[in-house]
Protein backbone atom coordinates (compact mmCIF):
# COMPACT_ATOMS: atom_id res chain seq x y z
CA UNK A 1 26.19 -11.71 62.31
CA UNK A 2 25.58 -10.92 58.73
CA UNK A 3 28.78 -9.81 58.14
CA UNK A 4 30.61 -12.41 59.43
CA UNK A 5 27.80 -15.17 57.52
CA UNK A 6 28.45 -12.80 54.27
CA UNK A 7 32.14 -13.09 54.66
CA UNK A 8 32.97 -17.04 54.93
CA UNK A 9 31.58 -17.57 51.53
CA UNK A 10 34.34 -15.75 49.72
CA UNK A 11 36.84 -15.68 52.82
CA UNK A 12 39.45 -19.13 52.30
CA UNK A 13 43.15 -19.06 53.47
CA UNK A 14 45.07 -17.31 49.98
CA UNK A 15 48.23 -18.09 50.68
CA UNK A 16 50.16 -19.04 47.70
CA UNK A 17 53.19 -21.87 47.75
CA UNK A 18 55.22 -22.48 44.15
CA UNK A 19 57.73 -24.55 45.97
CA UNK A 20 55.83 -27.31 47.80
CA UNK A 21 57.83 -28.43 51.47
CA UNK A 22 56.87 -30.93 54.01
CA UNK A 23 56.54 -28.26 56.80
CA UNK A 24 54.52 -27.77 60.38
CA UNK A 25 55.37 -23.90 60.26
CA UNK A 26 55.61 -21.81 57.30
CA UNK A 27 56.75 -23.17 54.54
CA UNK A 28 58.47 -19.90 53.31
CA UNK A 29 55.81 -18.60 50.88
CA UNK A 30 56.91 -16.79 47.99
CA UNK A 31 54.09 -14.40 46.45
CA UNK A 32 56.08 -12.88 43.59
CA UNK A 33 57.14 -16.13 42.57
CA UNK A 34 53.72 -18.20 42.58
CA UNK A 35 52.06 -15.17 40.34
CA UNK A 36 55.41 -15.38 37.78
CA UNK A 37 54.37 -19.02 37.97
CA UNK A 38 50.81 -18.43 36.77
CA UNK A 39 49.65 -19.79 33.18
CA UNK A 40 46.86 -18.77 30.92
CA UNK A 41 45.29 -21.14 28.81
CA UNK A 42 42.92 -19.78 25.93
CA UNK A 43 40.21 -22.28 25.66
CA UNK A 44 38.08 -23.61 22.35
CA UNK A 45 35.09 -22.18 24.28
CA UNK A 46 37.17 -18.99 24.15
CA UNK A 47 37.63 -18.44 27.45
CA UNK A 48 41.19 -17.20 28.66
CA UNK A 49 41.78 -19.47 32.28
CA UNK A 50 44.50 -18.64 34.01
CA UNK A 51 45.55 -21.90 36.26
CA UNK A 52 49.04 -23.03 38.17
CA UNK A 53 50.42 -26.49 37.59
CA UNK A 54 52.47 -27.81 40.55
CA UNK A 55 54.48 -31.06 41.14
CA UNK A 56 55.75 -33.59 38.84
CA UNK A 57 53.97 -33.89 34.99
CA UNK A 58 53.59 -37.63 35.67
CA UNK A 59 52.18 -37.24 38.90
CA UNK A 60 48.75 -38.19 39.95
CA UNK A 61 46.75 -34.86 38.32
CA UNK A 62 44.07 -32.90 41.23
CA UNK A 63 42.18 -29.99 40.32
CA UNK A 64 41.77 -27.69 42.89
CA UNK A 65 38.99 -25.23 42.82
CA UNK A 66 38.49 -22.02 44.98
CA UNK A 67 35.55 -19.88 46.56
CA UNK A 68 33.54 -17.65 45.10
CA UNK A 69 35.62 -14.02 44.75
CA UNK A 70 39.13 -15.79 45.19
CA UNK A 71 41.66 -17.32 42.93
CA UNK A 72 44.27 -20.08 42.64
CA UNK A 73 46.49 -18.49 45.81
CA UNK A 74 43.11 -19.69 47.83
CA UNK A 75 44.70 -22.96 48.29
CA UNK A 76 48.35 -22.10 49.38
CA UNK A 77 48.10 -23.21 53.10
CA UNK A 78 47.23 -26.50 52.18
CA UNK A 79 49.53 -26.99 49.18
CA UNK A 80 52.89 -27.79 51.13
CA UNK A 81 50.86 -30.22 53.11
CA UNK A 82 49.73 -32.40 50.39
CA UNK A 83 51.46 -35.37 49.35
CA UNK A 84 54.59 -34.15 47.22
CA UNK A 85 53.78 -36.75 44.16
CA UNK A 86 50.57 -35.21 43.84
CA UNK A 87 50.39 -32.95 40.10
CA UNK A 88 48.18 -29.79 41.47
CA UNK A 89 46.43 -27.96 38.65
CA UNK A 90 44.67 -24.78 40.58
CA UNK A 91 42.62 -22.70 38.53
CA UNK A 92 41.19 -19.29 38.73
CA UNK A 93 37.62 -19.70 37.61
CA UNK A 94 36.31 -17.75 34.96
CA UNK A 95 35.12 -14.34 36.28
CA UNK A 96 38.00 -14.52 38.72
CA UNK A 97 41.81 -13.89 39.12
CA UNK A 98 43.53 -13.37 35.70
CA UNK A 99 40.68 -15.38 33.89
CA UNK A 100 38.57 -14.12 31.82
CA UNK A 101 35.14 -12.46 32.74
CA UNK A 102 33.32 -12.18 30.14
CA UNK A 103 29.16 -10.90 30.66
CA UNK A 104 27.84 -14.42 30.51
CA UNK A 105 27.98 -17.01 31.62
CA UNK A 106 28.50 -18.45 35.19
CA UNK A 107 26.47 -21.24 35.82
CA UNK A 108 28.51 -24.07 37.55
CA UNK A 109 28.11 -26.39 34.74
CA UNK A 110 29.55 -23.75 32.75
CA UNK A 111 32.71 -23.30 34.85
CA UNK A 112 33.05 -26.99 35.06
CA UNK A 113 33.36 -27.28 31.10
CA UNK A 114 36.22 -25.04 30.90
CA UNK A 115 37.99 -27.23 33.82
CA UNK A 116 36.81 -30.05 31.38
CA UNK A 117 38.32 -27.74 28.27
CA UNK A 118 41.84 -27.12 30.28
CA UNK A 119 42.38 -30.81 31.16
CA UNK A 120 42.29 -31.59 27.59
CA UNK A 121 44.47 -28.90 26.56
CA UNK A 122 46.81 -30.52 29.40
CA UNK A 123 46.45 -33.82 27.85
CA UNK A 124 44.89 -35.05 30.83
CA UNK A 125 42.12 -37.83 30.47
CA UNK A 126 41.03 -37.63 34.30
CA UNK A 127 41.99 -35.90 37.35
CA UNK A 128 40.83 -35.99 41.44
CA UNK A 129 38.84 -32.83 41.84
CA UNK A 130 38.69 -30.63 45.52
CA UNK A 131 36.85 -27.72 46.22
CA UNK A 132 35.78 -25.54 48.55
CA UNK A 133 32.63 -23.52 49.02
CA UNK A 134 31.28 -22.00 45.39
CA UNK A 135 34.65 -24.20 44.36
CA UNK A 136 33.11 -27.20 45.50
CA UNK A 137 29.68 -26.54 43.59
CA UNK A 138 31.84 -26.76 40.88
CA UNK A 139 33.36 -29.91 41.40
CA UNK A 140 30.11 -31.80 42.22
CA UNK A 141 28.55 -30.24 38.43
CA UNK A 142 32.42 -31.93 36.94
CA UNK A 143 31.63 -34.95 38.53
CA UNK A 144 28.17 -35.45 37.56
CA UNK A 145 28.26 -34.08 34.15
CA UNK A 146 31.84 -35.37 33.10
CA UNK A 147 32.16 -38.73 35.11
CA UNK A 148 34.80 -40.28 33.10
CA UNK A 149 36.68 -37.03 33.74
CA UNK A 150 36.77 -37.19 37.49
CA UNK A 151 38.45 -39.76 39.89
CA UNK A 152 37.60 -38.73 43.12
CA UNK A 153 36.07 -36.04 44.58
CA UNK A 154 36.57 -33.62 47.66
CA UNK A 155 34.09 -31.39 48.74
CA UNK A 156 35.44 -28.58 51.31
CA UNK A 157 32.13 -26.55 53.14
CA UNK A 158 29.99 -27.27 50.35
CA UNK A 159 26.47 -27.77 50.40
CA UNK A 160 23.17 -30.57 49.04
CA UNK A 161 20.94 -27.73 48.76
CA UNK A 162 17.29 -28.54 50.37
CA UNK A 163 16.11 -31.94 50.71
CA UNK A 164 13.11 -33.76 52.07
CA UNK A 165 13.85 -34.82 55.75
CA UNK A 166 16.58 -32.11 56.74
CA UNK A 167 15.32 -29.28 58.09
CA UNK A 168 14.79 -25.89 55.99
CA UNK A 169 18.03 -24.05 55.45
CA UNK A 170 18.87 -21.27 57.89
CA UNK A 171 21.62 -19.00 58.19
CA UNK A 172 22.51 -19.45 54.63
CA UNK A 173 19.61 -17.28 53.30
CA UNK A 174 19.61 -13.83 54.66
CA UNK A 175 23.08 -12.95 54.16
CA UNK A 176 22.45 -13.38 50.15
CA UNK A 177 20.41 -10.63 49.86
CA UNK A 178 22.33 -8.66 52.29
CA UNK A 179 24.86 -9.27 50.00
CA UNK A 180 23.13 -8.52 46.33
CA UNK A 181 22.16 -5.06 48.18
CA UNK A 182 25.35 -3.93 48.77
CA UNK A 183 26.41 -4.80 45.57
CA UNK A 184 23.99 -2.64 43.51
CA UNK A 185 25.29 0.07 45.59
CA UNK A 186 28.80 -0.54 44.41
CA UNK A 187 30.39 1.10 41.08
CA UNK A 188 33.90 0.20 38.97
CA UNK A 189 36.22 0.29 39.51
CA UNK A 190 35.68 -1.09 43.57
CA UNK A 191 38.13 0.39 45.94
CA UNK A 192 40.14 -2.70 47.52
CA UNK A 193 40.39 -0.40 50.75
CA UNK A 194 36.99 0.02 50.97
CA UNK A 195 34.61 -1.11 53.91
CA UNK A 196 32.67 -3.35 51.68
CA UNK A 197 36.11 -5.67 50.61
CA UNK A 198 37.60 -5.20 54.45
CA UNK A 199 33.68 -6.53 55.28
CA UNK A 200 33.91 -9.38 53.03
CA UNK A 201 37.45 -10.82 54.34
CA UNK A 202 36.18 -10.69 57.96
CA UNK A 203 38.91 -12.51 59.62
CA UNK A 204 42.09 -11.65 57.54
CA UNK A 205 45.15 -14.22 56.66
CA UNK A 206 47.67 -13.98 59.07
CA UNK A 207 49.88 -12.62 55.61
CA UNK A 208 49.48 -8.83 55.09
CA UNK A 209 50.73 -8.74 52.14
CA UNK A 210 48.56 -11.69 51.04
CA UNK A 211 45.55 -9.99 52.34
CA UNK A 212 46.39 -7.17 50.16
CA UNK A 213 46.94 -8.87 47.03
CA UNK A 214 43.65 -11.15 47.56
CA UNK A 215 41.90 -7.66 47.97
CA UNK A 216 43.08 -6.12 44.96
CA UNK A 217 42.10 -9.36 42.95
CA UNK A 218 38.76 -9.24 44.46
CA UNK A 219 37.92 -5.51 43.52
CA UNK A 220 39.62 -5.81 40.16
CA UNK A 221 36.67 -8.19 39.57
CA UNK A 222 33.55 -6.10 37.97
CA UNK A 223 30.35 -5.60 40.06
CA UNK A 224 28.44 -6.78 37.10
CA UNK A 225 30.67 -10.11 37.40
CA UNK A 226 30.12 -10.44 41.65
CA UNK A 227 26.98 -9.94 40.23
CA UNK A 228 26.47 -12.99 37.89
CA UNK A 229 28.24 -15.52 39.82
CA UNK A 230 26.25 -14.95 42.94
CA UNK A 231 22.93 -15.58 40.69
CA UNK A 232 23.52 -17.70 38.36
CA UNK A 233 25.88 -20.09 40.94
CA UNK A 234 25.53 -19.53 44.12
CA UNK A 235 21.20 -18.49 44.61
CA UNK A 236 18.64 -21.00 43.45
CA UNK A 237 20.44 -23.98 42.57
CA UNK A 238 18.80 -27.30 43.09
CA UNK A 239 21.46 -29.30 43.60
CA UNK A 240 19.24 -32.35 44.89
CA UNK A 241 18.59 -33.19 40.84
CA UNK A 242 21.64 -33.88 39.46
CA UNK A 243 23.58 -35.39 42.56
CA UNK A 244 22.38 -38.75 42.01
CA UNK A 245 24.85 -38.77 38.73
CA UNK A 246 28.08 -38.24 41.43
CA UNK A 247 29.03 -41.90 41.64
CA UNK A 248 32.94 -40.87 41.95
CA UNK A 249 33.91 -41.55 45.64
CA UNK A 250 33.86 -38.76 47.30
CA UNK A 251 34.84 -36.85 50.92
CA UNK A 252 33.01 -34.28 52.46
CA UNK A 253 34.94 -31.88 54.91
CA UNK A 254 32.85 -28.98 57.17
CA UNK A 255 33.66 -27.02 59.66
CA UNK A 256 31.41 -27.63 62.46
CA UNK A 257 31.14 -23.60 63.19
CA UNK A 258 30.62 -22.69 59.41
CA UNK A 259 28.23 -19.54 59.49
CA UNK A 260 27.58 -20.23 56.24
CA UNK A 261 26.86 -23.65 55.49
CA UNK A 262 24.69 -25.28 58.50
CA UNK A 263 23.46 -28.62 59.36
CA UNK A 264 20.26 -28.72 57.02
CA UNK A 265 22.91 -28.24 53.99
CA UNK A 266 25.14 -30.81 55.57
CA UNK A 267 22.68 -33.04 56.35
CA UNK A 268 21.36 -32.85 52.65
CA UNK A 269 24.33 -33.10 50.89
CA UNK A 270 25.57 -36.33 53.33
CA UNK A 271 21.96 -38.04 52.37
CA UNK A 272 22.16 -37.07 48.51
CA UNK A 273 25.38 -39.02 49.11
CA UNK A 274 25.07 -41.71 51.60
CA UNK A 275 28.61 -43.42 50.24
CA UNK A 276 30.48 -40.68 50.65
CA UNK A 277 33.39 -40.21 53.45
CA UNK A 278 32.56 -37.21 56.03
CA UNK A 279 34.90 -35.44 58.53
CA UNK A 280 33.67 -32.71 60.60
CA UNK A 281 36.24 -30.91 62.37
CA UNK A 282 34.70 -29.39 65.49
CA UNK A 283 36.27 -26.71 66.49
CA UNK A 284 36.48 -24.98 62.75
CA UNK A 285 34.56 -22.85 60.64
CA UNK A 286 33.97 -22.31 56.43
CA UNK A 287 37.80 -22.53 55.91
CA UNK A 288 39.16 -25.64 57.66
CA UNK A 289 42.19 -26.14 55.69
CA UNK A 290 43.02 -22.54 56.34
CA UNK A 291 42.53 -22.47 59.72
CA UNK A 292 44.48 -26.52 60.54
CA UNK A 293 45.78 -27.46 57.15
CA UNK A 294 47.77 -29.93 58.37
CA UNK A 295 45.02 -31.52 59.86
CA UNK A 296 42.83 -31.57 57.14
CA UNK A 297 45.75 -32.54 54.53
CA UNK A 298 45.73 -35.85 56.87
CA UNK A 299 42.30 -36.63 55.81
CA UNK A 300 42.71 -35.36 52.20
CA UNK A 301 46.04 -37.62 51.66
CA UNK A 302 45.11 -41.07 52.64
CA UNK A 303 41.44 -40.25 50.43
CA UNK A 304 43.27 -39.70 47.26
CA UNK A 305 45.83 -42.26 47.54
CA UNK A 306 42.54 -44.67 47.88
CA UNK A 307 42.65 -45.28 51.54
């Protein structure tokens, strides 16, 4: 049960899509051609992000924002399905992907500021934000620190922390420590065959070959880093003080069998925000728009074209 708890949190659908189709089935994926298609941006805070930009330069500019442990592929599945106008900027964090990962520093507001830092090198004055799990911490610390940067906001299994009147958090907390201990354990470089990275993907894409490229990118990334990030963003955030400055409009998506991210955290985040849209797809878990991105593109759409 650990395992499986453990594994949602860096686990989200990596296919990768350069060539964005209208499609039910597979839209024909290309892998070699989305990484040729990468660019690397080296920042004034001198941080080297590497980020994808999709879809027509005067389109309508979203940021999209992975998990914690994944990259810019993260988002692939859902990609084809969006509306074809859209201008898609995904980014691998720093710590992650091809970005840099430098020893410090990985609080959310600090991976938000280089998101802030690449718009502007993009010549973009404000862009819809969505993001998923560690992704989606993200976006809420862009929106509430940058508000004049952000339009509006999606937040994919993400999370209000603890608040007064929802009930203590459960599931969420044993699996971090679980988690920090096998870490420790772990030396460079990690082995992307090992039982610790075949652990963390749990369910695997339906793509081998994806699967093994998002496990080479996830051991290529340092202990020291898995480290930081899981500290310094992920454990002992409170999330309930700042997210009274999110005034963007903003939809919440869950899975209603996350492992991860239960009703307390639902519940907290959806009362931090009473204005905000929610859809709760029943029958789904921490990745929803891997596991029916179609059906989740069909709420995403209609939210950023302001309906």
């Amino acid at each position: 049960m650990q395992r499986t708890a453990i594994a949602v949190i860096c686990l989200a659908a990596t296919l990768s899509c350069p060539h964005r189709v209208r499609a039910a089935a597979d839209p024909g994926i290309d892998l070699d051609a989305f990484d040729r298609g990468m660019h690397e941006a080296l920042l004034p805070d001198g941080i080297k992000l590497a980020y994808a930009d999709l879809g027509p330069r005067d389109g309508k500019p979203v940021v999209l924002i992975h998990g914690y442990t994944n990259d810019a592929r993260n988002w692939a599945p859902l990609i084809p399905r969006l509306e074809a106008g859209l201008r898609l900027i995904l980014v691998d964090m720093r710590g992650h992907g091809r970005s840099s990962k430098p020893d410090c520093c990985y609080s959310t507001v600090d991976m938000a500021y280089d998101i802030v830092l690449l718009l502007d090198r993009l010549g973009i004055k404000s862009a819809d934000v969505v993001g998923h799990s560690l992704g989606s911490l993200v976006a809420q610390a862009l929106a509430e620190h940058w508000p004049d940067r952000v339009g509006r906001v999606v937040l994919i299994s993400s999370s209000g922390g603890i608040r007064p009147g929802c009930a203590a958090a459960g599931p969420a907390a044993p699996p971090l420590p679980w988690l920090r201990a096998r870490l420790v354990a772990l030396h460079d470089p990690i082995d992307p065959n090992s039982r610790f990275i075949t652990d963390w993907y749990g369910t695997p894409p339906p793509d081998s070959e994806l699967l093994r490229r998002q496990k080479r990118d996830a051991a290529a990334i340092p202990v020291k880093i898995w480290l930081a990030l899981l500290d310094q963003a992920v454990t002992g955030i409170d999330l309930q003080s700042t997210l009274m400055w999110l005034r963007a409009p903003t939809l919440l998506i869950w899975g209603a069998k996350d492992a991860l991210i239960d009703e307390p955290l639902r519940c907290a985040l959806r009362e931090g925000l009473p204005g905000a849209q929610v859809k709760v797809f029943p029958d789904y878990g921490h990745n929803p728009f891997w596991e029916d991105p179609a059906a989740v593109a069909a709420v995403i759409n209609p939210f950023l074209s302001g309906n």
